[in-house]
C-alpha atoms as a PDB file:
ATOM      1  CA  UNK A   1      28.652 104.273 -70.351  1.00  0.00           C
ATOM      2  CA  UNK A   2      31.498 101.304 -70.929  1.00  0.00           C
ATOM      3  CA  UNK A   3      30.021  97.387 -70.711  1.00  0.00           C
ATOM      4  CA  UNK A   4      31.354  96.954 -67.809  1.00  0.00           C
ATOM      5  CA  UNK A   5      28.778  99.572 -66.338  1.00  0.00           C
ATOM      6  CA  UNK A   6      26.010  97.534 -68.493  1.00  0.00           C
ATOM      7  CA  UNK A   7      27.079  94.182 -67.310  1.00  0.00           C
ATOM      8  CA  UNK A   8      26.611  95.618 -63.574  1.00  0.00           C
ATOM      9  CA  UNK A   9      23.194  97.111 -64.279  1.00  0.00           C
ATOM     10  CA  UNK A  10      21.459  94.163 -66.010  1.00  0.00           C
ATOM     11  CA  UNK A  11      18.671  93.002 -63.932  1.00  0.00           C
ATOM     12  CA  UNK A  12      18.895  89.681 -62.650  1.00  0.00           C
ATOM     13  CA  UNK A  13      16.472  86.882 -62.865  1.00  0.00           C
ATOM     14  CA  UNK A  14      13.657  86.159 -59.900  1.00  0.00           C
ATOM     15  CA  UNK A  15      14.972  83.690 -57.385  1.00  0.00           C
ATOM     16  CA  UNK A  16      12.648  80.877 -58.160  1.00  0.00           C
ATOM     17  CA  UNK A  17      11.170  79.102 -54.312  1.00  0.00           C
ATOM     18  CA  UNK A  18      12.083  76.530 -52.723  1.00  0.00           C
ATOM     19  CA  UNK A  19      10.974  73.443 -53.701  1.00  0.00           C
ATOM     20  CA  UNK A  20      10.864  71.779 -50.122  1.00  0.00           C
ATOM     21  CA  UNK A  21      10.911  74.316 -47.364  1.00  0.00           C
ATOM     22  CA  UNK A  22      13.429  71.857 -45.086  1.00  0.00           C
ATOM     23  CA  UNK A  23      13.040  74.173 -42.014  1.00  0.00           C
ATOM     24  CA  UNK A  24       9.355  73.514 -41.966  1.00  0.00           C
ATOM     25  CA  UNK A  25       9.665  70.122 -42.315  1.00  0.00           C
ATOM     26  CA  UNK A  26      12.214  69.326 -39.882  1.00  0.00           C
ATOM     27  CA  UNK A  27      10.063  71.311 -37.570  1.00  0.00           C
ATOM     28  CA  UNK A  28       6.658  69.854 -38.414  1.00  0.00           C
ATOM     29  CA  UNK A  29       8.137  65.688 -38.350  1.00  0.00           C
ATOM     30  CA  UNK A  30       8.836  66.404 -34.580  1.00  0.00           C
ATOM     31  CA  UNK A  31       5.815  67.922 -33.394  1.00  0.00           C
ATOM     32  CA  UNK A  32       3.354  65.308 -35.696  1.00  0.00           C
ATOM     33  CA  UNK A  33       5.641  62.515 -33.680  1.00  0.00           C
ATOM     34  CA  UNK A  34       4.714  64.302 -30.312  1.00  0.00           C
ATOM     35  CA  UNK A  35       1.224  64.869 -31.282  1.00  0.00           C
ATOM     36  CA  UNK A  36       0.505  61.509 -32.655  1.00  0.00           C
ATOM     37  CA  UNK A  37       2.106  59.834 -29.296  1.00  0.00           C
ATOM     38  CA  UNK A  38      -0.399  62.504 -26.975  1.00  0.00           C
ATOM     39  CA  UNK A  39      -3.546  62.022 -29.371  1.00  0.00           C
ATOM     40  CA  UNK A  40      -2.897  57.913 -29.277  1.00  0.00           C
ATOM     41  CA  UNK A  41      -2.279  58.132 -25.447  1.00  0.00           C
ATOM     42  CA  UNK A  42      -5.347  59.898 -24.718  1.00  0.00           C
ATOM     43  CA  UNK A  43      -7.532  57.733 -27.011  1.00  0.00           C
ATOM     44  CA  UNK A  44      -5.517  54.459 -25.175  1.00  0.00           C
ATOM     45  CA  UNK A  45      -6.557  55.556 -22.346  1.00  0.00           C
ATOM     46  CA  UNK A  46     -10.206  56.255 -23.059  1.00  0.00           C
ATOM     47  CA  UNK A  47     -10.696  53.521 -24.501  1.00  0.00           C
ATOM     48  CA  UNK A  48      -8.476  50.986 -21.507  1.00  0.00           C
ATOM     49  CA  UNK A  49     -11.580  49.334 -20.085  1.00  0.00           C
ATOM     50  CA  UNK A  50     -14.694  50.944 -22.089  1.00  0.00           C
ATOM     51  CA  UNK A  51     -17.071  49.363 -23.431  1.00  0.00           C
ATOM     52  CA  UNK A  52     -18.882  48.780 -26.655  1.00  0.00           C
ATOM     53  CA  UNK A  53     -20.784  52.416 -26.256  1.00  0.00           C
ATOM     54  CA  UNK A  54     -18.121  54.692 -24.519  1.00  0.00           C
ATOM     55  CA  UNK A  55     -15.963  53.454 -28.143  1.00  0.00           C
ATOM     56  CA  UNK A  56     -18.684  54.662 -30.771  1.00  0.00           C
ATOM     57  CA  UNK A  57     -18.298  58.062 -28.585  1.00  0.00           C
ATOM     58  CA  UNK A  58     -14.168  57.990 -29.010  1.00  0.00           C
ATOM     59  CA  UNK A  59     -14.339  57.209 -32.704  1.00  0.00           C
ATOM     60  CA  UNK A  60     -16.971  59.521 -33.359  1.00  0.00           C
ATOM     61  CA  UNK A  61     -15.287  62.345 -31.527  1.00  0.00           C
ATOM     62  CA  UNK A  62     -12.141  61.495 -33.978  1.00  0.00           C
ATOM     63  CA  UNK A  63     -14.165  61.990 -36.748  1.00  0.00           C
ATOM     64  CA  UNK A  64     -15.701  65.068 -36.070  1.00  0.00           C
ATOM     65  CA  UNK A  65     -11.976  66.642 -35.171  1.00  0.00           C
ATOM     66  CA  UNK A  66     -10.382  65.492 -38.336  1.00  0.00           C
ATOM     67  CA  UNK A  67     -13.385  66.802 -40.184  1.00  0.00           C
ATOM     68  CA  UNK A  68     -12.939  70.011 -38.114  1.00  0.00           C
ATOM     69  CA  UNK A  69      -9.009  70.440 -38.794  1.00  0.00           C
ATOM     70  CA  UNK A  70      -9.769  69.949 -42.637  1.00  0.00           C
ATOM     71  CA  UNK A  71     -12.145  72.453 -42.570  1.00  0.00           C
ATOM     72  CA  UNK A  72      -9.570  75.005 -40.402  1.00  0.00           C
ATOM     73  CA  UNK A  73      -6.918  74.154 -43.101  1.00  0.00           C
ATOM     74  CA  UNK A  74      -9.141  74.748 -46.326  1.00  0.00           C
ATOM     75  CA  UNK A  75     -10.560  77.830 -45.013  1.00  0.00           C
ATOM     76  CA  UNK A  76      -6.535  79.159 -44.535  1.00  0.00           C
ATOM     77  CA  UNK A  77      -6.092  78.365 -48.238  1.00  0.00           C
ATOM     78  CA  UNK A  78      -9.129  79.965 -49.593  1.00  0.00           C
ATOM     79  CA  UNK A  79      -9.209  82.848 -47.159  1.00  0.00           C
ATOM     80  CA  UNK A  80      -7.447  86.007 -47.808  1.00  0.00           C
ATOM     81  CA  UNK A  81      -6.176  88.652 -45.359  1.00  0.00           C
ATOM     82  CA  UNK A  82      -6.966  91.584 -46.798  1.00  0.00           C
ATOM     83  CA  UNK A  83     -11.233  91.750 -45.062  1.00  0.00           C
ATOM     84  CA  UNK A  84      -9.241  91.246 -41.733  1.00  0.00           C
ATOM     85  CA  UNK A  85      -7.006  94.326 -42.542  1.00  0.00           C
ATOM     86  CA  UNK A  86      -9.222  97.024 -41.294  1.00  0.00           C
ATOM     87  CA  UNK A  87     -10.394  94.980 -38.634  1.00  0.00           C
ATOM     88  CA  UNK A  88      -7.066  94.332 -37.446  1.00  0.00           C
ATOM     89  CA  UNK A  89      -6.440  98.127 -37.358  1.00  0.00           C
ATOM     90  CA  UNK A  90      -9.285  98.763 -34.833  1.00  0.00           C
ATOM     91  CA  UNK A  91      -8.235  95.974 -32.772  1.00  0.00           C
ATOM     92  CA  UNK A  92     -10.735  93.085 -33.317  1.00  0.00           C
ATOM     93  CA  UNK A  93      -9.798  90.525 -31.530  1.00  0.00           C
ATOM     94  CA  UNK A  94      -8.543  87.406 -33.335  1.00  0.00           C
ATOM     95  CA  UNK A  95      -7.926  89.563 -36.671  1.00  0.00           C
ATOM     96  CA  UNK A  96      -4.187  89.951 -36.772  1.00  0.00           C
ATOM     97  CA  UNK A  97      -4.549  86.018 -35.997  1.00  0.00           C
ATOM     98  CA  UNK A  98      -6.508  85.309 -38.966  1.00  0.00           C
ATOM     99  CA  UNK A  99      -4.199  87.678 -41.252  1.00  0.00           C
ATOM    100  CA  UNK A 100      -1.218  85.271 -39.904  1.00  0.00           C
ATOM    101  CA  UNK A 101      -3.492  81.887 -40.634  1.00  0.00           C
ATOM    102  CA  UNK A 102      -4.416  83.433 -44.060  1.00  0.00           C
ATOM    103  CA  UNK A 103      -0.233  84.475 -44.595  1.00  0.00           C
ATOM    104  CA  UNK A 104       1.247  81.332 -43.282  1.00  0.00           C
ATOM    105  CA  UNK A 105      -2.182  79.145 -44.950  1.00  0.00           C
ATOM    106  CA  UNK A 106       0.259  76.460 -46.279  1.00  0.00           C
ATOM    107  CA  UNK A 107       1.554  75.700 -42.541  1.00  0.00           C
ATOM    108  CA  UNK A 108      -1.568  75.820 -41.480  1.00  0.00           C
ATOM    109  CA  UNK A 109      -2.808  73.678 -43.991  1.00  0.00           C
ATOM    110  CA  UNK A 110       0.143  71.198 -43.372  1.00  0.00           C
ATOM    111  CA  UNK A 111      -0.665  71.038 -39.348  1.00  0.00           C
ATOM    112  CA  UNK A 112      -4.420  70.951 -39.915  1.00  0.00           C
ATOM    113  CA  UNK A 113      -5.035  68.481 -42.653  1.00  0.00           C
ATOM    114  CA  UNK A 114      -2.035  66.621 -42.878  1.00  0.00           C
ATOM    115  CA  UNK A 115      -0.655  66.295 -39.049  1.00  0.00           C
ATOM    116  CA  UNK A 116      -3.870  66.554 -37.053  1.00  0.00           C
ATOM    117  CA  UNK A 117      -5.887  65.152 -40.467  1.00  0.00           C
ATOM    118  CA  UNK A 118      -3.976  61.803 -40.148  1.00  0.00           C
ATOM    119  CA  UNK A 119      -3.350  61.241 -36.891  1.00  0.00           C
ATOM    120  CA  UNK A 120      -7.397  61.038 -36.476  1.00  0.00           C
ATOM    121  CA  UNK A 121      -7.415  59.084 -39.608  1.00  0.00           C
ATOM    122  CA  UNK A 122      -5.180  56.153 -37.828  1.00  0.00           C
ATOM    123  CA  UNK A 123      -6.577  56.762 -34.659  1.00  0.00           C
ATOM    124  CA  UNK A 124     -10.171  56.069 -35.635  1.00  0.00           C
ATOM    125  CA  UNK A 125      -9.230  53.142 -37.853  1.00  0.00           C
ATOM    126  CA  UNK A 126      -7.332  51.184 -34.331  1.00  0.00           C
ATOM    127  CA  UNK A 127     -11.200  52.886 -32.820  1.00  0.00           C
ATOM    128  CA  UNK A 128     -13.265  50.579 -35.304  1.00  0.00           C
ATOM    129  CA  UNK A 129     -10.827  48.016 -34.990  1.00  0.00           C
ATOM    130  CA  UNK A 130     -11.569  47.565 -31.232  1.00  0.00           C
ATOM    131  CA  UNK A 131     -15.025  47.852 -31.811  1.00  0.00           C
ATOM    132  CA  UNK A 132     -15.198  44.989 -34.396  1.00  0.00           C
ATOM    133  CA  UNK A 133     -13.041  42.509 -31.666  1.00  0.00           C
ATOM    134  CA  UNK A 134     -15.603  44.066 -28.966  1.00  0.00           C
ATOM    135  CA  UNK A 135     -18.645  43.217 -30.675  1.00  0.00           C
ATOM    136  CA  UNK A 136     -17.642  39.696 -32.555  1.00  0.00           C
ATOM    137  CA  UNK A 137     -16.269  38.409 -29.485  1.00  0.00           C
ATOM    138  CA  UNK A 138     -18.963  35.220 -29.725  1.00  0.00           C
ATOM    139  CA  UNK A 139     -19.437  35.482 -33.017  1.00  0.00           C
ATOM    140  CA  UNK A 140     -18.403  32.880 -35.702  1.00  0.00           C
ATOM    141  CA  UNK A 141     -16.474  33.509 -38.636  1.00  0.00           C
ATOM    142  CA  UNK A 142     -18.590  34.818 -41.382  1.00  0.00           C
ATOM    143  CA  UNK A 143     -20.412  37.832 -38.839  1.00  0.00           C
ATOM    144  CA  UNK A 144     -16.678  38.927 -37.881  1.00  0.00           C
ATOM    145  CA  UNK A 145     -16.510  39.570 -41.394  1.00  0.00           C
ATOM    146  CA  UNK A 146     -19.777  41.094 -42.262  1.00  0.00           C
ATOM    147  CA  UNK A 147     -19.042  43.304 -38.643  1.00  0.00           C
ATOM    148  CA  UNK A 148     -15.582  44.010 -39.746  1.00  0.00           C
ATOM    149  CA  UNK A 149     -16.705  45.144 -43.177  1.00  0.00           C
ATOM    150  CA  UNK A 150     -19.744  47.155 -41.643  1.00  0.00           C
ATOM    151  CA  UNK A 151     -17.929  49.285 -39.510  1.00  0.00           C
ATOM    152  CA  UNK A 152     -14.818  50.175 -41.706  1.00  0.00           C
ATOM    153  CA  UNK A 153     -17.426  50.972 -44.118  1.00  0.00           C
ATOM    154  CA  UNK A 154     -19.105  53.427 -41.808  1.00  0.00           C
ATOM    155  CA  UNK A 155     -15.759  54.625 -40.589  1.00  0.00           C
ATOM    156  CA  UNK A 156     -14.874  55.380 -43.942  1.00  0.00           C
ATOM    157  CA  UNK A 157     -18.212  56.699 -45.081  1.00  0.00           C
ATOM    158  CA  UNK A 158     -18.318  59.433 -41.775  1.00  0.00           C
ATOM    159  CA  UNK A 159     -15.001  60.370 -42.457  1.00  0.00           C
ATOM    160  CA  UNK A 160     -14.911  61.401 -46.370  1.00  0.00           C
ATOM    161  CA  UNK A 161     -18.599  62.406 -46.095  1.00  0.00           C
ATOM    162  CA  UNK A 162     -17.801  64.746 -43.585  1.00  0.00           C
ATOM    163  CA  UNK A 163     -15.005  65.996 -45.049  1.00  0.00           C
ATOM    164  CA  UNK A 164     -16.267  66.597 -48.518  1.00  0.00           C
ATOM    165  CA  UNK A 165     -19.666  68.658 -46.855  1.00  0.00           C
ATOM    166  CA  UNK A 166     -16.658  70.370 -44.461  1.00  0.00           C
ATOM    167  CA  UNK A 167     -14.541  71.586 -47.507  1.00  0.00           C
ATOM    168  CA  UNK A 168     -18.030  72.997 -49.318  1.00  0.00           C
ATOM    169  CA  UNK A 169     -18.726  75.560 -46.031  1.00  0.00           C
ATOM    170  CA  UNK A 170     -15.008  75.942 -45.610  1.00  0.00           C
ATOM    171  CA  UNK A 171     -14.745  77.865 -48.660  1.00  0.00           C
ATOM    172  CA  UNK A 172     -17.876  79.648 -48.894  1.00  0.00           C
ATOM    173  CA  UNK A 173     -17.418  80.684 -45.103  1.00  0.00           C
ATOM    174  CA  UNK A 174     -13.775  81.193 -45.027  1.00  0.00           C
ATOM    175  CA  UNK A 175     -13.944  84.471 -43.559  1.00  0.00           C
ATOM    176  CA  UNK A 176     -16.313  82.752 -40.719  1.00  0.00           C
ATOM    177  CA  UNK A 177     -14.202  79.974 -39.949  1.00  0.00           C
ATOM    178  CA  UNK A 178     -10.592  82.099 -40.036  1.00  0.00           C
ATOM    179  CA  UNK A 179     -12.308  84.533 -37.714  1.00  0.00           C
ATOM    180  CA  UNK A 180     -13.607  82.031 -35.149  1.00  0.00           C
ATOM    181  CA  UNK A 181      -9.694  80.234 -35.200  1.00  0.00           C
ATOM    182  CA  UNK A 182      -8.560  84.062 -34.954  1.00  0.00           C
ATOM    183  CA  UNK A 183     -10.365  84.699 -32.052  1.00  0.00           C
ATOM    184  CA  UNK A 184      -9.165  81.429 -30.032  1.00  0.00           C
ATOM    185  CA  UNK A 185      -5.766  81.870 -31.055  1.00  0.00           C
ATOM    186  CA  UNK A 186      -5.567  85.240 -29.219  1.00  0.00           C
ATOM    187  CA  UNK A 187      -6.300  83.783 -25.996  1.00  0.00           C
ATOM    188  CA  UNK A 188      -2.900  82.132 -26.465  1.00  0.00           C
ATOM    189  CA  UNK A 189       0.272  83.637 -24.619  1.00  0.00           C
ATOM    190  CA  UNK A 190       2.283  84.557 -27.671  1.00  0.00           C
ATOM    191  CA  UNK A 191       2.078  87.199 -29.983  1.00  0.00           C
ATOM    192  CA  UNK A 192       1.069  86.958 -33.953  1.00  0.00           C
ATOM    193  CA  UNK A 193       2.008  90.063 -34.588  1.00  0.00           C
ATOM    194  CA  UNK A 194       5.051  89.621 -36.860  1.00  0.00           C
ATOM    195  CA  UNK A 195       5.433  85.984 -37.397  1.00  0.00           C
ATOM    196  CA  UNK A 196       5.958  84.527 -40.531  1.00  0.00           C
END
């Protein structure tokens, strides 16, 4: 065998990934923009001519679906496919869905924590903000503080609380949670089959 012949057959090096998957993202920056603008239009108008009590109920509902989200977005990235396998292959429903979530977990992650994550985030922050002017509205200056301060604190306190106690069942129910997304996924009218 001549060198050329060796020079041919030498193996060559692993294509190292992508850094930035630019597909994704120019994908993902329009649909945050039209999710943000439908998730800030629906609170808007909830919130139009409520009062003090129908605005606890928005911002707690917030909460409770960033909390949610995070939790649907950790259990992706712990998860793994392969318990959904055999379950795929005698048809559970939701299965090949939660082989796809558990494939694809750093989209999923991305949409869950990071799109849906932080659109609650800023939506429940403008929440507390119209509570505060709500509730100080004939109060002097030194309550509208202590108010102000109260609520973001409670805000804040909800939010990472619920996340932190969220991320703890995420992971030790991963299967649980994947299964659950699986199974409302497949009421949608597209296919998971082979998407990547």
């Amino acid at each position: 065998m001549d060198t050329s012949d060796k020079q041919r057959k030498k193996p060559q090096p692993p294509q190292k990934p992508r850094l930035i998957n630019t597909k994704w993202v120019a994908t993902i920056m329009p649909v945050s923009f039209v999710l943000s603008i439908v998730m800030s239009y629906m609170s808007n108008e909830a919130l139009g001519n409520s009062g003090t009590l129908l605005s606890f109920v928005v911002l707690f509902f917030f909460i409770a679906l960033g909390i949610l989200f995070d939790m649907i977005g950790i259990a992706a990235t712990s998860g793994t496919e392969k318990e959904f396998h055999s379950m795929a292959a005698h048809r559970v429903r939701g299965a090949k869905e939660a082989v796809w979530m558990t494939r694809n977990a750093e989209k999923v992650s991305s949409i869950c924590n990071d799109v849906v994550g932080d659109i609650c985030g800023i939506i429940s922050g403008a929440t507390g903000a119209l509570i505060v002017a709500n509730i100080t509205r004939n109060m002097s200056g030194p309550m509208i503080v202590v108010v102000s301060l109260l609520v973001t604190g409670v805000v804040s306190a909800l939010t990472i609380g619920g996340k932190a106690a969220g991320k703890g069942v995420a992971i030790a129910f991963s299967s649980k949670v994947l299964a659950v997304c699986g199974r409302i996924l497949s009421v949608l009218p597209f296919s998971f089959d082979n998407k990547k």
